[in-house]
Each structure stands twice: as C-alpha cells, then as structure tokens.
Protein backbone atom coordinates (compact mmCIF):
# COMPACT_ATOMS: atom_id res chain seq x y z
CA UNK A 1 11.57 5.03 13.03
CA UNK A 2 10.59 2.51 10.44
CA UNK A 3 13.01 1.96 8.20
CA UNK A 4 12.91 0.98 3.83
CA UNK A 5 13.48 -2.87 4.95
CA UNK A 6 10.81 -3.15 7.80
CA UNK A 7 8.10 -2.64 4.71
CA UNK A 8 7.09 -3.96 1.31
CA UNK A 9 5.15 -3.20 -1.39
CA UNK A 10 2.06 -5.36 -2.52
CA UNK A 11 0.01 -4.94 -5.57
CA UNK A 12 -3.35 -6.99 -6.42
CA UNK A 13 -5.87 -6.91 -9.11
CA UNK A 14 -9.74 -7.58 -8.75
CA UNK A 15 -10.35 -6.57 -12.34
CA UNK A 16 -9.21 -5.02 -15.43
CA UNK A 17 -8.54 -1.65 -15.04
CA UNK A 18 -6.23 0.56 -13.44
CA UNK A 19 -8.76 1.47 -10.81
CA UNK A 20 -9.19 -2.31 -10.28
CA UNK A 21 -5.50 -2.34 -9.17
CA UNK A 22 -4.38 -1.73 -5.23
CA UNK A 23 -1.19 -1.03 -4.08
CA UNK A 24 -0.59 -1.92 -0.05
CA UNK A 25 2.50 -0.61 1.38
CA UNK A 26 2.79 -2.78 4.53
CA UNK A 27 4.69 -2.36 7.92
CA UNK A 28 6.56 -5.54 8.26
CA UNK A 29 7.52 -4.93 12.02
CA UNK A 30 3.31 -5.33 11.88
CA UNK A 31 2.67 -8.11 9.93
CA UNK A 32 5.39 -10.17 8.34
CA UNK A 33 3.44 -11.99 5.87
CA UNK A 34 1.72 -8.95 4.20
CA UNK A 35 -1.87 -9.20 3.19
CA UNK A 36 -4.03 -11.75 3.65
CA UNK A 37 -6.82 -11.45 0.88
CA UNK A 38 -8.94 -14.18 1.77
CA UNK A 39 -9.39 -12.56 4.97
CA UNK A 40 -9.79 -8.94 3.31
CA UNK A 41 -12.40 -10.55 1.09
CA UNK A 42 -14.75 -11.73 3.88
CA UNK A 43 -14.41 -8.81 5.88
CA UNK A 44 -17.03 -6.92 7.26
CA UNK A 45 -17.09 -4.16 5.58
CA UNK A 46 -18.10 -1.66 8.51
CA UNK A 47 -14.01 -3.28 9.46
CA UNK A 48 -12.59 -2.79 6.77
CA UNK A 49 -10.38 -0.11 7.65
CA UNK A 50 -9.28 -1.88 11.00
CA UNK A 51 -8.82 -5.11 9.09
CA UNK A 52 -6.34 -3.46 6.90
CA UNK A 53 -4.25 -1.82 10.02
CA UNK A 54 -3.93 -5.16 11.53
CA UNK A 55 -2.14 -6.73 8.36
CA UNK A 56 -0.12 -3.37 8.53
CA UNK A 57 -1.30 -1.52 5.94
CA UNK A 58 0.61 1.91 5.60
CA UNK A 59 -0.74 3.34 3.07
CA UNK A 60 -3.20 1.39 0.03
CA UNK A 61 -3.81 3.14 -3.15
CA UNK A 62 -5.06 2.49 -7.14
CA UNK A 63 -3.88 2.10 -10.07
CA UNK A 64 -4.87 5.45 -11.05
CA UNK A 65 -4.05 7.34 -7.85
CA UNK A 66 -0.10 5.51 -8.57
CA UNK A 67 -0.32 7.23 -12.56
CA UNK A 68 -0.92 9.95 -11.33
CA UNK A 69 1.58 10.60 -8.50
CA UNK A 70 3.76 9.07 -11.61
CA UNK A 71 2.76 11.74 -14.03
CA UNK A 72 3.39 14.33 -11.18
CA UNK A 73 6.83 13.15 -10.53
CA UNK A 74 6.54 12.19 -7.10
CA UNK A 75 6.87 8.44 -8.12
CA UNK A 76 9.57 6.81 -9.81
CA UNK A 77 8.19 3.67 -11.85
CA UNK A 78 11.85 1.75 -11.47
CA UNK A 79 12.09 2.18 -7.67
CA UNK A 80 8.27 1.86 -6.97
CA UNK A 81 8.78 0.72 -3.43
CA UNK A 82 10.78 3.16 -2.39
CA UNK A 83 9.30 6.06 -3.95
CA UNK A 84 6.22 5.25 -1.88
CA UNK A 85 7.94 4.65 0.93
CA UNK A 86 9.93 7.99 1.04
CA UNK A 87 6.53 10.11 -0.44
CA UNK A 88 4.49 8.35 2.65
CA UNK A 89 7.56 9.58 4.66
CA UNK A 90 6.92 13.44 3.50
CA UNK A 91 3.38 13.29 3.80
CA UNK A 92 3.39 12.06 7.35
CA UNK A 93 2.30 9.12 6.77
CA UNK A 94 5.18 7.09 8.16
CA UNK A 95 7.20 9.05 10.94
C-alpha cells in the first residue's frame, strides 16, 4: 500500500487563473523526480494521459477543482498534501 511519504504534491501555473493552475499528486515509488514539464509540454497529445502515468501521476487537478473540494471541506488548505492524499485514498484512487 502506498504510503503519505512514497508521494508528493506538485503545483504549476501556465497562466493566470485558478483554472490555469494544476495540482499533480505523484507516486514517488514511480517516479522520484516528479514531473517533467518540458517533456509534458511536447507531448503528443493523443499521449497525454500515458505520459502523465509514467511520471506517476496519481491524481492531477485545477485550481478550481482544489477551491472547491476546499469550500466542501474535503481539503484542508494547511495540510494540502495530505488532504489529497487521504481524499484520493477514499475515492479509490490510491489503494
């Protein structure tokens, strides 16, 4: 079972608003050093998906998707990391 430690949380902006905003929880077990945007930027974008799984993306989201799961509670904004970690957890994202 992947554990807190095994993961971190990214965050990179490609504009100014919140949508503009990506947050990449990443298995580290799968990639130790976490994205690679140069290569994400000159990806095919028919591989997109399969590009991300290989740099061990868990789960990516926006800016606004991360508000909202704030607004809902399901997020706490001081332990970001592992909010998302445990709410990828329920979700099934992570077994």
């Amino acid at each position: 079972m992947l554990e807190l430690n095994e993961t971190s949380l990214e965050t990179f902006t490609f504009g100014d608003g919140d949508e503009d905003k990506y947050y990449i929880l990443i298995n580290l077990r799968t990639n130790s050093d976490g994205v690679d945007l140069q290569r994400l930027a000159s990806a095919d974008p028919r591989y997109f998906d399969d590009i991300l799984n290989k740099m061990g993306c868990l789960l990516m989201l926006t800016g606004v998707e991360i508000d909202e799961l704030l607004s809902r509670g399901e997020l706490d904004s001081n332990n970001l990391h592992a909010s998302l970690f445990n709410l990828a957890k329920k979700e099934g994202i992570i077994l």
